[in-house]
Protein backbone atom coordinates (compact mmCIF):
# COMPACT_ATOMS: atom_id res chain seq x y z
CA UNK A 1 15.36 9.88 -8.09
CA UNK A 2 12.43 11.72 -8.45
CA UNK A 3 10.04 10.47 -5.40
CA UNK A 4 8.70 7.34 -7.57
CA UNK A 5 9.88 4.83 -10.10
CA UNK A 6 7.87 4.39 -12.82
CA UNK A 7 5.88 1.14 -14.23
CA UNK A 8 2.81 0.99 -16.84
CA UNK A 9 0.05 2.92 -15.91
CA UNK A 10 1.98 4.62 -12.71
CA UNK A 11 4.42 4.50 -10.20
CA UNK A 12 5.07 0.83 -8.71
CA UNK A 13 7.11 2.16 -5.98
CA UNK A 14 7.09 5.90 -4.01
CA UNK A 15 9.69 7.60 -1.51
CA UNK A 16 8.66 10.09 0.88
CA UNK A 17 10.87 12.29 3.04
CA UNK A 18 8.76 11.84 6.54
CA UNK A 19 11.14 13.11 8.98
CA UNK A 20 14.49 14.32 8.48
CA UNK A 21 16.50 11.71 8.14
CA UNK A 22 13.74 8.80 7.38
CA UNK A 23 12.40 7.55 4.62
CA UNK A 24 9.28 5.68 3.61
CA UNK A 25 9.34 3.50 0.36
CA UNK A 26 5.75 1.99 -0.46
CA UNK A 27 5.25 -0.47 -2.95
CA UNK A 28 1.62 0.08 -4.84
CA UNK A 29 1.80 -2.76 -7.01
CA UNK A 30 1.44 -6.28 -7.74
CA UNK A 31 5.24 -7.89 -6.74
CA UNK A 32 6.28 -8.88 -9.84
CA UNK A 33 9.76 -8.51 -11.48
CA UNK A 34 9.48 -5.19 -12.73
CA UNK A 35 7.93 -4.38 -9.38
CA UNK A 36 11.05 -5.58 -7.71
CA UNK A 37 13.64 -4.38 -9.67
CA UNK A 38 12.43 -1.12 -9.10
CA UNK A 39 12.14 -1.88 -5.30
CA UNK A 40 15.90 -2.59 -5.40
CA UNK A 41 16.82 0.11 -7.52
CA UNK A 42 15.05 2.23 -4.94
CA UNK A 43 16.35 0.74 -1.99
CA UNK A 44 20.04 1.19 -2.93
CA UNK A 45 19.45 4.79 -4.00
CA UNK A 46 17.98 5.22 -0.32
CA UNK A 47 20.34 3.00 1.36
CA UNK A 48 23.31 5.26 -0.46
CA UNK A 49 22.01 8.39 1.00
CA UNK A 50 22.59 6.65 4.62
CA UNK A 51 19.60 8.44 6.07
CA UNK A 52 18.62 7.56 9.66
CA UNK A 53 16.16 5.10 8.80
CA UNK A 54 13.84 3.79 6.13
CA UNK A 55 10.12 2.04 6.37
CA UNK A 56 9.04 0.05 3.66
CA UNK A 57 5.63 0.00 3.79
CA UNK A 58 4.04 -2.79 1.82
CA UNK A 59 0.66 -2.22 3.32
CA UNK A 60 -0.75 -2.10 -0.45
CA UNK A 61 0.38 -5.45 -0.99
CA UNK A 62 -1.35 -8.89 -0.74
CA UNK A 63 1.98 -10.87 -0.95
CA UNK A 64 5.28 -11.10 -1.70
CA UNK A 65 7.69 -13.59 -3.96
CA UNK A 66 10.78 -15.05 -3.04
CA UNK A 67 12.34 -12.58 -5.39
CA UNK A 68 11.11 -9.68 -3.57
CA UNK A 69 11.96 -11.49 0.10
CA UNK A 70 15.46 -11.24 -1.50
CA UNK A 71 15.64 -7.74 -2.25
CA UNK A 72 14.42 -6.80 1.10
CA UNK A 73 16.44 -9.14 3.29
CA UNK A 74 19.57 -7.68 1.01
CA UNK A 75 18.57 -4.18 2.04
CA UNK A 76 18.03 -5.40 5.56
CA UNK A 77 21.53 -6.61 5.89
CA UNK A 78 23.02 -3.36 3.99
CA UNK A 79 20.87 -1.23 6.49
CA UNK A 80 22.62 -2.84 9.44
CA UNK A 81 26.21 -2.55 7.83
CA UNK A 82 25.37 0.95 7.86
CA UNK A 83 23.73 1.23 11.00
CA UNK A 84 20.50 2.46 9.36
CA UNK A 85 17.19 1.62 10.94
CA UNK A 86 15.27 -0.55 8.59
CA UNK A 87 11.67 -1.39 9.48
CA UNK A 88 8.47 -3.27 7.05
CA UNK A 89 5.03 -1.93 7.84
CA UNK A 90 1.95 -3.56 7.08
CA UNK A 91 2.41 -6.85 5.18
CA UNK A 92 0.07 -9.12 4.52
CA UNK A 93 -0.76 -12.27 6.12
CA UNK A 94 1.01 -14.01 3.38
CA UNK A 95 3.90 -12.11 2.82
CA UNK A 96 4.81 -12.80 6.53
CA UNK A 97 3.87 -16.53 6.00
CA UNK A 98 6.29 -16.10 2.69
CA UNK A 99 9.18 -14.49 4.87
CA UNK A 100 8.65 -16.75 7.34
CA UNK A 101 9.22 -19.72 5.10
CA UNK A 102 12.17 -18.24 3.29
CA UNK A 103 13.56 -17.94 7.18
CA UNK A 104 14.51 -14.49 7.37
CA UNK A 105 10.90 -13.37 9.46
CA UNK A 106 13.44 -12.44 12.77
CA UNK A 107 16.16 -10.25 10.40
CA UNK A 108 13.31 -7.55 10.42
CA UNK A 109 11.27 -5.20 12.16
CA UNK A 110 7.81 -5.35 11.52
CA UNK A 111 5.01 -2.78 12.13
CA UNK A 112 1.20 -2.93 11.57
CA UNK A 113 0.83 0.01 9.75
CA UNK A 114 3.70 2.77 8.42
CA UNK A 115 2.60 4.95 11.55
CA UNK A 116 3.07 2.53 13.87
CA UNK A 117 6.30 2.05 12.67
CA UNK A 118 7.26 5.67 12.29
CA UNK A 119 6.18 6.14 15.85
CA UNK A 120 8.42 3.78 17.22
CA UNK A 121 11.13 4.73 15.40
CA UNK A 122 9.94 8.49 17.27
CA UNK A 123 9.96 6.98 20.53
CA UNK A 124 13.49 5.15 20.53
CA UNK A 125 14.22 1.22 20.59
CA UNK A 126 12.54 -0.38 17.93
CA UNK A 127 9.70 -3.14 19.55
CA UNK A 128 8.89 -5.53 17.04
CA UNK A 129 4.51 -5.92 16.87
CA UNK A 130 4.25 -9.20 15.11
């Protein structure tokens, strides 16, 4: 994995190495299949490394489908097989109205922004700030 997956026109989805041991995955486009497919493809190549944590930051995003919801709350659950810190920054007002309604809101972690979540993820115990 080269630090993005590809869609038309750019990369839908980018992974950064923040820290040692955590990575960010950001989602710059529109949540559509392709979109999400590449979001899971992403997510298991991540989740396989077993790094220390990862943020997905979906800050860029105005809302999420129930497709997507599924792909994260998979990657949720794998995280915590694994014992791998696995935090959401920034969603939208709807996508937390969407999780919310697909009832899987308290399986997550949820940050304002991707610092606020890497900061906490710095400073120990994971608080929760929605």
């Amino acid at each position: 994995m080269d630090g993005a997956a590809e869609h038309a026109g750019g990369p839908a989805v980018e992974l950064t190495l923040v820290d040692p041991g955590v990575q960010v995955i950001r989602v710059t486009d529109r949540p559509d299949a392709d979109t999400t497919s590449q979001l899971a493809e992403v997510l298991a190549h991540v989740l396989l490394q077993s790094p220390w944590a990862i943020v997905v930051d979906l800050s860029a995003l105005d809302g999420l489908d129930l497709h997507a919801v599924q792909v994260l709350t998979g990657a949720a659950r794998w995280a915590g097989e694994l014992d791998i810190g696995y935090v959401l920054a920034g969603p939208s007002q709807a996508a937390m109205t969407t999780l919310a309604a697909a009832g899987c809101r308290r399986l997550f972690e949820i940050h304002g922004t991707p610092g606020e979540a890497l900061a906490a993820l710095r400073d120990g115990p994971i608080q929760s700030s929605a």
